[in-house]
Protein backbone atom coordinates (compact mmCIF):
# COMPACT_ATOMS: atom_id res chain seq x y z
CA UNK A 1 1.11 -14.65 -16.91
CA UNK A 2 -2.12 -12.47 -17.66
CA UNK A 3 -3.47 -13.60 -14.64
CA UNK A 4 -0.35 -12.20 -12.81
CA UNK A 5 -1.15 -8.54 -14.26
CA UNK A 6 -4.87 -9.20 -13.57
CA UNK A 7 -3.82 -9.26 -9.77
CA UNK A 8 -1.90 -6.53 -9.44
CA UNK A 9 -4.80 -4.28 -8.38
CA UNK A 10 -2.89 -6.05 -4.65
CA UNK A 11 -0.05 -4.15 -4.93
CA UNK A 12 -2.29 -1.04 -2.96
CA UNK A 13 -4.97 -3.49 -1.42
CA UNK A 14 -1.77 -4.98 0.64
CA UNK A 15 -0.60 -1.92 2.51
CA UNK A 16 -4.36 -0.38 2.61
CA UNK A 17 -5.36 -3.21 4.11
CA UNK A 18 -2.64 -3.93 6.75
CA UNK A 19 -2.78 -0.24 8.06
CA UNK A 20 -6.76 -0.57 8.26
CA UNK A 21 -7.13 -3.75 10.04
CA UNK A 22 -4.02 -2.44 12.38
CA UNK A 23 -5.86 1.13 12.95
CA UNK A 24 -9.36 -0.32 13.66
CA UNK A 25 -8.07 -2.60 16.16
CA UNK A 26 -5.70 0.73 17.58
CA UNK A 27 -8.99 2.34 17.81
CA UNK A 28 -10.23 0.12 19.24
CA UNK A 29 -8.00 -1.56 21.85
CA UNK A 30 -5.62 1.40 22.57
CA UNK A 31 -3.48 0.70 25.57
CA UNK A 32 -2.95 -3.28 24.41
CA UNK A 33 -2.18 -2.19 20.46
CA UNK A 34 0.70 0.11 21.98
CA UNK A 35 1.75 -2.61 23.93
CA UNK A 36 2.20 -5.13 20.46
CA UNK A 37 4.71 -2.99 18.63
CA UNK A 38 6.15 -6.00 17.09
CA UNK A 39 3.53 -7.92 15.69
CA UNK A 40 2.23 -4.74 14.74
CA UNK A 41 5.70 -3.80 12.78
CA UNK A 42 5.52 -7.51 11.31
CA UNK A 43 2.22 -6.88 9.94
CA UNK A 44 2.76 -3.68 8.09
CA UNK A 45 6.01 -4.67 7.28
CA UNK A 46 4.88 -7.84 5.60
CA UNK A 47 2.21 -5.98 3.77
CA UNK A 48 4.71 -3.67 1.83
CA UNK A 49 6.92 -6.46 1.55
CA UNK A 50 4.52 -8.65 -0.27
CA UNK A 51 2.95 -5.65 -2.30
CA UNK A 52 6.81 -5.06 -3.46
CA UNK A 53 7.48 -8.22 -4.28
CA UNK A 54 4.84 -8.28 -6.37
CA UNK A 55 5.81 -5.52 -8.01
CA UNK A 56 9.28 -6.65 -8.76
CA UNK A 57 7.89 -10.07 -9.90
CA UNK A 58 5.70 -7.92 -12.36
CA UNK A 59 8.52 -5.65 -13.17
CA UNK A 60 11.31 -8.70 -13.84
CA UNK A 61 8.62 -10.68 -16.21
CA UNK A 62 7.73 -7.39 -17.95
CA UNK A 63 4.22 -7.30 -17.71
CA UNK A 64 2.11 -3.96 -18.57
CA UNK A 65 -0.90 -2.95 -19.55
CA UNK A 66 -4.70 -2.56 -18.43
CA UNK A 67 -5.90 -3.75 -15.23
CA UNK A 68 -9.15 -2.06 -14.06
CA UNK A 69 -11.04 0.15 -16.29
CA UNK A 70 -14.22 0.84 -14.27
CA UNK A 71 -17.26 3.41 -13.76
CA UNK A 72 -18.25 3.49 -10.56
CA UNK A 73 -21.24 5.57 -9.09
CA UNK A 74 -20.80 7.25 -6.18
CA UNK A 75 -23.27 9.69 -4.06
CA UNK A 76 -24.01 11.05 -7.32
CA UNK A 77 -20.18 10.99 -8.92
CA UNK A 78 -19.07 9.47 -11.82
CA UNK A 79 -15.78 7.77 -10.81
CA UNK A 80 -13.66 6.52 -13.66
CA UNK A 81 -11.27 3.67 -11.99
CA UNK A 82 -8.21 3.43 -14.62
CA UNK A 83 -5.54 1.41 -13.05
CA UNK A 84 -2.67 0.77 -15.68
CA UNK A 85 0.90 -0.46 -15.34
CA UNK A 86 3.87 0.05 -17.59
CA UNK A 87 7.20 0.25 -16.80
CA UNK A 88 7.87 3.62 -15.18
CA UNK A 89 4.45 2.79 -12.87
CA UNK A 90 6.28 -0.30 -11.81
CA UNK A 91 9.78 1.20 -11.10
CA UNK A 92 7.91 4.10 -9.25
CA UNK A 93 6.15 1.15 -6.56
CA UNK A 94 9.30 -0.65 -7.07
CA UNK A 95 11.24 2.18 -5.14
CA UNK A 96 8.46 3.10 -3.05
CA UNK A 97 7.86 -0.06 -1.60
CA UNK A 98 11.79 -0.19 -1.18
CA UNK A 99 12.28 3.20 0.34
CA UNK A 100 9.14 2.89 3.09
CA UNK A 101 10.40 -0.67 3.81
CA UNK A 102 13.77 0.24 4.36
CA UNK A 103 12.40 3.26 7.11
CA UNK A 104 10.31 0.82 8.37
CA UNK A 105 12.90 -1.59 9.56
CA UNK A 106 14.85 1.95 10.25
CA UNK A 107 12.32 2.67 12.89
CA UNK A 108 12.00 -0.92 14.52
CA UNK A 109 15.22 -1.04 15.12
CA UNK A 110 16.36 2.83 16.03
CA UNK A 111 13.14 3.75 17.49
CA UNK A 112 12.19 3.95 21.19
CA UNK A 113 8.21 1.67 20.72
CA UNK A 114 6.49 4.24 23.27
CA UNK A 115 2.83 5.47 22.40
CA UNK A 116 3.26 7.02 19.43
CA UNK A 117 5.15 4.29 17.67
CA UNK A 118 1.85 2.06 16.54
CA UNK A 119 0.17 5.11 15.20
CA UNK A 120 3.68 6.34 13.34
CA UNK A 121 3.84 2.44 11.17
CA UNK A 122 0.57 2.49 10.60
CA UNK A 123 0.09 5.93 9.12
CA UNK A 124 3.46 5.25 6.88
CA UNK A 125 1.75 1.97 5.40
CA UNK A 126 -1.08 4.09 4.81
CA UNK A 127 0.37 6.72 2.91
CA UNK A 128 2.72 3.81 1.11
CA UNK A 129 -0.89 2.35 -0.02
CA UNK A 130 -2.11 5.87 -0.94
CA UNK A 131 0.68 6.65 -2.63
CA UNK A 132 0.68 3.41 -4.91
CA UNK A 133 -3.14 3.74 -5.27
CA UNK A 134 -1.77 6.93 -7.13
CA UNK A 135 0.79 5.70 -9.41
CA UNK A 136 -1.24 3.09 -10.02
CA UNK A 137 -4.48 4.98 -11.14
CA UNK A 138 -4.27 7.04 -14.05
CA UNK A 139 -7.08 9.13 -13.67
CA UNK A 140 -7.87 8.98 -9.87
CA UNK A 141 -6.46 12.30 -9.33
CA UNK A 142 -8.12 13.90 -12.17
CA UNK A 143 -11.74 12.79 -11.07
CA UNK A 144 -11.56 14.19 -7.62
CA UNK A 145 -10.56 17.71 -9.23
């Protein structure tokens, strides 16, 4: 089971990545990305959905504790990486990952998919992985400031 709190550094890499690969490829192939609005919603949909399931998995065998504890150098910046889970962390994804998955299915199904619709899913899974990068991190906040 260590290994299972080892991984959970995925739980923001999951979202992250789904809106990045879907925002490059909106970048670059504009008119046909607007066109796939529902392999699009399946991808960003199944990236929260596996990022709160692993949450919930973490959560319901009540696993904490250190995961990363990193310096990193950056253009001259110390950044201290401190990702740490306990039980208030995990309840916090736990309903974040709920709530954004629940408007996410909202907006398939209530939404008109015109042009905006691609860029709308994608920019919610980004701020879903932003926002779990956050209550994730400890002191991510802290070192920017």
């Amino acid at each position: 089971m260590h290994s299972l709190l080892g991984a959970s550094w995925l739980i923001p890499f999951f979202p992250l990545a789904g809106a990045s690969i879907v925002a490059v490829l909106l970048i670059s192939f504009n008119r046909t990305m607007n066109r796939l609005t529902k392999p699009v919603s399946f991808l960003v949909i199944l990236s929260i959905l596996s990022s709160t399931l692993l949450t919930s998995i973490l959560l319901f065998s009540h696993q904490s504790g250190q995961v990363i504890d990193s310096q990193l150098n950056f253009l001259n910046q110390k950044l201290h990486l401190d990702f740490k889970l306990d039980y208030i962390s995990e309840i916090s994804l736990l309903a974040l990952g709920l709530i954004v998955l629940l408007i996410l299915i909202a907006s398939y199904f209530r939404l008109p998919r015109a042009k905006g619709y691609v860029a709308y899913v994608t920019f919610l899974t980004f701020l879903c992985g932003l926002f779990s990068l956050v209550i994730i991190s400890s002191d991510l906040t802290q070192s920017f400031l």
